[in-house]
Protein backbone atom coordinates (compact mmCIF):
# COMPACT_ATOMS: atom_id res chain seq x y z
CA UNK A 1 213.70 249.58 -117.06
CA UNK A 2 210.82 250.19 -114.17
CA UNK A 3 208.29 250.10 -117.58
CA UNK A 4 210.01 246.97 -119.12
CA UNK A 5 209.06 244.94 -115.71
CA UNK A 6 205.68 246.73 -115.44
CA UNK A 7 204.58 245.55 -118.73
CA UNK A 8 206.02 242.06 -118.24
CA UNK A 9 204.15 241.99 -115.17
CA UNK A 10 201.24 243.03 -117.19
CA UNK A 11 201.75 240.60 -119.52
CA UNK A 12 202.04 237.63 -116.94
CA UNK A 13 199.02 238.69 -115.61
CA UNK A 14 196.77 238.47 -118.51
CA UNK A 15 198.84 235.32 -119.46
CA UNK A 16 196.82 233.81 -116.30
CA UNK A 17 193.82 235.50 -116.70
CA UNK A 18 193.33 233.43 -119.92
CA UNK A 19 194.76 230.34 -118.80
CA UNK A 20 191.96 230.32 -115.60
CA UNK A 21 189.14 231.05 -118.40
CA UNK A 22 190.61 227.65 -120.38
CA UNK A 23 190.10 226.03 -116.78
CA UNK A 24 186.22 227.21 -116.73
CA UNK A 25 183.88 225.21 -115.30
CA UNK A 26 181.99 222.94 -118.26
CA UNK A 27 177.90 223.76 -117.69
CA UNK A 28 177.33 220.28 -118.07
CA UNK A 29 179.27 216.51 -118.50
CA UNK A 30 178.88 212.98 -118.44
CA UNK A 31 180.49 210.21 -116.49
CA UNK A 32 180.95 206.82 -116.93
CA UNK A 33 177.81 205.15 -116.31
CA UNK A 34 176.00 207.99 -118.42
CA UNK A 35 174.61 210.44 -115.84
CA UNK A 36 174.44 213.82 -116.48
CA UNK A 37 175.22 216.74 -114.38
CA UNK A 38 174.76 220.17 -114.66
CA UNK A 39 176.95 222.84 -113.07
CA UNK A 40 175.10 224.68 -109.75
CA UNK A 41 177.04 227.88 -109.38
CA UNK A 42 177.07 229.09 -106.09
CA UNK A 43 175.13 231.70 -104.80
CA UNK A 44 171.92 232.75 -102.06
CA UNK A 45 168.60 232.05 -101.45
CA UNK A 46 165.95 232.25 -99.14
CA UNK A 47 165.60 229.19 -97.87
CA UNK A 48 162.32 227.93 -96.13
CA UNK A 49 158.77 228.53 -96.07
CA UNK A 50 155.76 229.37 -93.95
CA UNK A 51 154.12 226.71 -94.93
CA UNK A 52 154.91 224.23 -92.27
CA UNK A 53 156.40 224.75 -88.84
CA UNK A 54 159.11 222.43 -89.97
CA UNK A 55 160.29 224.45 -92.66
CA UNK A 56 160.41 227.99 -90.55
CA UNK A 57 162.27 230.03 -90.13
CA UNK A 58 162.57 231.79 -93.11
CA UNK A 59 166.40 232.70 -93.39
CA UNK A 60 168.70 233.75 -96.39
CA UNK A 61 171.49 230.91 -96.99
CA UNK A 62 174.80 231.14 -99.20
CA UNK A 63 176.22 228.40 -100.77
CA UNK A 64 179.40 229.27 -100.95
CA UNK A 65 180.96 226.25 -103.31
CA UNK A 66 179.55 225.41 -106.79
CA UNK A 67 179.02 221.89 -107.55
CA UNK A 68 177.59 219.46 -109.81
CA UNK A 69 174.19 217.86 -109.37
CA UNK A 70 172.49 215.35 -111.56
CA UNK A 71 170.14 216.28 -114.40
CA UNK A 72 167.45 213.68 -113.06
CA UNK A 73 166.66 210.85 -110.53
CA UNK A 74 169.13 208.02 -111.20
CA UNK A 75 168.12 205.42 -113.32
CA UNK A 76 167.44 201.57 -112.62
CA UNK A 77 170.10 201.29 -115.68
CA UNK A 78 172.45 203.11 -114.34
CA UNK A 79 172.51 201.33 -110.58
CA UNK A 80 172.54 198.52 -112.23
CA UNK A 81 175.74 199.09 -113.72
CA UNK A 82 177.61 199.51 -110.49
CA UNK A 83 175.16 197.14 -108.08
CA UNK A 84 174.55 194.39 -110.65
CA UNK A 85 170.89 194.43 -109.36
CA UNK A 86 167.88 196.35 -109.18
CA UNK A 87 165.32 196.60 -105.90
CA UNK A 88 162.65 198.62 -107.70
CA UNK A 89 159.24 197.82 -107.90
CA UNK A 90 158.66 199.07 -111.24
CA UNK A 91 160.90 197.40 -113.63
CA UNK A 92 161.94 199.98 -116.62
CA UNK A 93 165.54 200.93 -117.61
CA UNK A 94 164.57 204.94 -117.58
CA UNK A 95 162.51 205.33 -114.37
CA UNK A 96 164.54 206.27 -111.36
CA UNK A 97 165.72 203.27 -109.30
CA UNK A 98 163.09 203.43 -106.26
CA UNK A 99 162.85 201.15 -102.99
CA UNK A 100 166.49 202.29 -101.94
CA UNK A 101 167.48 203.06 -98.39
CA UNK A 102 169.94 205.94 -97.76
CA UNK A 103 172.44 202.98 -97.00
CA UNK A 104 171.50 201.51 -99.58
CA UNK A 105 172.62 204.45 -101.54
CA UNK A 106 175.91 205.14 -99.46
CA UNK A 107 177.31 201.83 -100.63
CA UNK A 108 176.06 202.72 -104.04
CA UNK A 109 178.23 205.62 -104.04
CA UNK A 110 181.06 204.40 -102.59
CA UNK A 111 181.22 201.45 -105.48
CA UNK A 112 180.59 204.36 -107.94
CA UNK A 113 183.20 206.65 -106.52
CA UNK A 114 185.68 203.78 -106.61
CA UNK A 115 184.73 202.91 -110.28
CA UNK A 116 185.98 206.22 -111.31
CA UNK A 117 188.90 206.56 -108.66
CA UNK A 118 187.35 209.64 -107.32
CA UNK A 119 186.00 210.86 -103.61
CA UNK A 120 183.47 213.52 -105.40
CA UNK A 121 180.13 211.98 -105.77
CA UNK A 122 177.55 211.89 -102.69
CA UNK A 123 174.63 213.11 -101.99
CA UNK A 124 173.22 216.72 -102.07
CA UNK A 125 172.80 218.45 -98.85
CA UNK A 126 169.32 219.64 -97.86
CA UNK A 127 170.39 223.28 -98.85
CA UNK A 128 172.51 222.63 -101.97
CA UNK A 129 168.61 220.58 -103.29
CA UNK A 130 166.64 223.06 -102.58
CA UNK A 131 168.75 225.62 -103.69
CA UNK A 132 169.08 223.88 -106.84
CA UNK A 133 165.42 222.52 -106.82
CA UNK A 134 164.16 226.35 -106.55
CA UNK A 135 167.04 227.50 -109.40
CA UNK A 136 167.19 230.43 -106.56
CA UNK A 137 163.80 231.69 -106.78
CA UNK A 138 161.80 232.63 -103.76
CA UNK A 139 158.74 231.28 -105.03
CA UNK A 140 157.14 228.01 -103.80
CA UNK A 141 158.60 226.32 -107.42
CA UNK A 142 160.78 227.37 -109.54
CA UNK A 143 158.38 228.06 -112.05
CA UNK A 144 156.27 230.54 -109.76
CA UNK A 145 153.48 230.13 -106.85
CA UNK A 146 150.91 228.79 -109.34
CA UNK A 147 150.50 224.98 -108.44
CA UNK A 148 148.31 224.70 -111.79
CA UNK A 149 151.51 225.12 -113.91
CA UNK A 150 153.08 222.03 -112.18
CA UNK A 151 151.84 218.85 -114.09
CA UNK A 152 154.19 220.72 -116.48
CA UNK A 153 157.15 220.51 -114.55
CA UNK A 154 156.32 217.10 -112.24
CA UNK A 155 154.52 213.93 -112.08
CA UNK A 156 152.20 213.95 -109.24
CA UNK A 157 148.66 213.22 -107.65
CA UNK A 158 146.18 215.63 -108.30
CA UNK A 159 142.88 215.10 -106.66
CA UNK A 160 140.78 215.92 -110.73
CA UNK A 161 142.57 212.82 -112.35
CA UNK A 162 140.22 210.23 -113.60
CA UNK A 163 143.46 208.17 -113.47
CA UNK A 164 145.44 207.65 -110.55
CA UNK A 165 149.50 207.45 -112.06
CA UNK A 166 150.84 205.82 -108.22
CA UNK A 167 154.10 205.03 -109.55
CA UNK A 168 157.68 206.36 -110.76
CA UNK A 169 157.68 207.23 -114.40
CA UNK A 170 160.49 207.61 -116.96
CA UNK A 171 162.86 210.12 -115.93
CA UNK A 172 163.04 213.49 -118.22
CA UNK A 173 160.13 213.84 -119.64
CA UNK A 174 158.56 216.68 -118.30
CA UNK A 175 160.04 220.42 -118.15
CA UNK A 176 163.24 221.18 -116.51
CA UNK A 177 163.50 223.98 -114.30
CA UNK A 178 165.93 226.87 -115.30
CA UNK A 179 168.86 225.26 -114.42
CA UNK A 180 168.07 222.24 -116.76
CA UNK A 181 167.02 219.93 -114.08
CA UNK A 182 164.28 217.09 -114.74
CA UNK A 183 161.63 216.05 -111.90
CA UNK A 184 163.06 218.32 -108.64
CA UNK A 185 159.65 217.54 -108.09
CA UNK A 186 157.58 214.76 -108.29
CA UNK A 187 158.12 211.23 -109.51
CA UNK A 188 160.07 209.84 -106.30
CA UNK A 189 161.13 211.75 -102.97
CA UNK A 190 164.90 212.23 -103.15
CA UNK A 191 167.12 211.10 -100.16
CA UNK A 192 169.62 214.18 -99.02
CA UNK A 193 172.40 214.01 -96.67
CA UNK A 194 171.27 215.80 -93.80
CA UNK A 195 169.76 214.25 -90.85
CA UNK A 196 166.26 216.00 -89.35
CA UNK A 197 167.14 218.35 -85.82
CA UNK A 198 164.41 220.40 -85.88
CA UNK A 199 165.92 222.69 -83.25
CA UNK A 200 169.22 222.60 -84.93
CA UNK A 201 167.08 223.66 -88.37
CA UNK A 202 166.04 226.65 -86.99
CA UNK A 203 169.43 227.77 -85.41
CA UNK A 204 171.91 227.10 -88.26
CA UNK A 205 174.32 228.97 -89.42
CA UNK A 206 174.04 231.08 -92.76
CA UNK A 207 176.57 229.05 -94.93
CA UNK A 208 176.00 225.33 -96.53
CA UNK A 209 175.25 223.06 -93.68
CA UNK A 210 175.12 219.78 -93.39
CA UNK A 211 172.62 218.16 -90.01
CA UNK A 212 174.51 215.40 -88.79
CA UNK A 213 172.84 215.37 -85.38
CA UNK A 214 169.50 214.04 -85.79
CA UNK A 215 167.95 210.00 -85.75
CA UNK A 216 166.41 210.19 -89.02
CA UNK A 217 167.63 211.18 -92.80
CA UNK A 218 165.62 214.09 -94.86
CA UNK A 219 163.44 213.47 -98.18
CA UNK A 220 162.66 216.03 -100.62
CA UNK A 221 160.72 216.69 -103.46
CA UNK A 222 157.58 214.81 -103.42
CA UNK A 223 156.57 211.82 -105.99
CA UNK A 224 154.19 210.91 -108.07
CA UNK A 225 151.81 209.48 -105.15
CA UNK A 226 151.95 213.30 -103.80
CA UNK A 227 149.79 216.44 -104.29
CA UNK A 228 151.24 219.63 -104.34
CA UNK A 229 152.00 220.67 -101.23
CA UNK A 230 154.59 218.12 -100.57
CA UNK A 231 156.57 219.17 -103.66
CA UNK A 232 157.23 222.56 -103.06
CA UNK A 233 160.75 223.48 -102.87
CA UNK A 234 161.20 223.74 -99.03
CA UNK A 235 158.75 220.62 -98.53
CA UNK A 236 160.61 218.11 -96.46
CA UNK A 237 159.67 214.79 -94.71
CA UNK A 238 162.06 212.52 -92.99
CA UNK A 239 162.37 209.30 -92.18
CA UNK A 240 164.74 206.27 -90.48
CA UNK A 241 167.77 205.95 -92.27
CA UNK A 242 166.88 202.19 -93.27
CA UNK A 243 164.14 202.95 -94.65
CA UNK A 244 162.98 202.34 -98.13
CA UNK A 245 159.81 202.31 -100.36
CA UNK A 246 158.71 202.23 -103.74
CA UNK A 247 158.42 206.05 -104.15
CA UNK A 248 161.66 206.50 -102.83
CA UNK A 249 164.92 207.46 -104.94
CA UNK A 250 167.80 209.98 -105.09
CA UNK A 251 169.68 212.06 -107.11
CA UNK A 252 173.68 212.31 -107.12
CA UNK A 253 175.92 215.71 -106.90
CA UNK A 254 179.35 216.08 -107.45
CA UNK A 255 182.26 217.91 -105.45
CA UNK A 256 184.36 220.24 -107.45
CA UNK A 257 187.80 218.92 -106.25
CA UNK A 258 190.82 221.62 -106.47
């Protein structure tokens, strides 16, 4: 009798074992308004750099949660689906909307969130985008530390162009890192959640974190108007919350909900 239960036990057991690998995770999916995410799985990194006194100190951070982030840069189309307009200066259905605000982008999300019914979409934290930026490498791109490889990867200024490109550019086009993520560098600076505390920066705790304690909201990523120090993966400006400019966009991740 002992046995009988023991192997129904057993049984039960791999019963759920194979009904929680029919629950995976998909790698990728689509919403609504056709944006694409791709599945960040958690993990650690070394987040930081030596590069600027802003970025130090160097310190290893674990995301603890997976999430979604978005393939690329939203689109002018695809704001214009939910905000029936379009602010950016550059008018082309493919090129990331630009000349958005981090307001500007909170109501954008909120309209989006209740298009869908959901409470998941918002923007990435500083860590989760560089994490994801860096697909985990310690190198100052994901591809590696040679800046020569990045026209590759990201549309930017370089000082030997005979041509000058000073604006956003169709999203996708270049490589993807890794992780199958288009323009983590390059063609517009990305708004994140977190707010700039420099002191709090260098004191946080080793987990995902989110600054809510500073005036001003943090960019990442560098755009096409920047050279190639301001797109490294722990490269990070910020500015007032209000603010907005016409190499200035964002990119949406997702909450996993339960």
């Amino acid at each position: 009798m002992i046995k009988y239960y023991l192997f129904l036990i057993g049984l039960t057991l791999i019963l759920v074992g194979c009904g929680n690998k029919d629950k995976e995770l998909s790698k990728t999916y689509t919403n609504s308004i056709g944006m694409k995410f791709v599945l960040i799985d958690a993990g650690s990194f070394m987040m930081g750099s030596n590069e600027n006194e802003n970025e130090q100190p160097i310190r290893e951070i674990m995301l603890d949660k997976s999430f979604y982030l978005g393939a690329t840069e939203v689109t002018q189309e695809q704001w214009e689906k939910i905000m029936d307009s379009n602010p950016s200066k550059v008018k082309a259905a493919t090129n990331p909307v630009d000349s958005v605000s981090w307001y500007d982008i909170k109501l954008f999300l909120a309209k989006l969130n209740m298009s869908e019914n959901s409470t998941k979409y918002r923007l990435p934290t500083e860590v989760e985008w560089e994490y994801a930026a860096g697909a985990a490498s310690n190198d100052t791109y994901s591809f590696g530390n040679d800046e020569k490889e990045l026209k590759k990867y990201a549309w930017h200024y370089d000082k030997k162009d005979k041509i000058k490109n000073m604006q956003s550019n169709p999203v996708g086009q270049k490589i993807p890192n890794r992780w199958g993520l288009y323009d983590m560098y390059g063609n517009v600076w990305e708004w994140v959640e977190s707010t700039y505390d420099k002191k709090f920066y260098a004191k946080n705790p080793k987990i995902n974190f989110t600054i809510n304690t500073g005036n001003t909201n943090i960019l990442k990523g560098g755009s096409s108007y920047n050279s190639a120090e301001f797109l490294r993966s722990a490269a990070r400006i910020s500015k007032p919350s209000n603010y907005s400019d016409d190499n200035v966009g964002f990119r949406v991740a997702v909450t996993i909900e339960d």
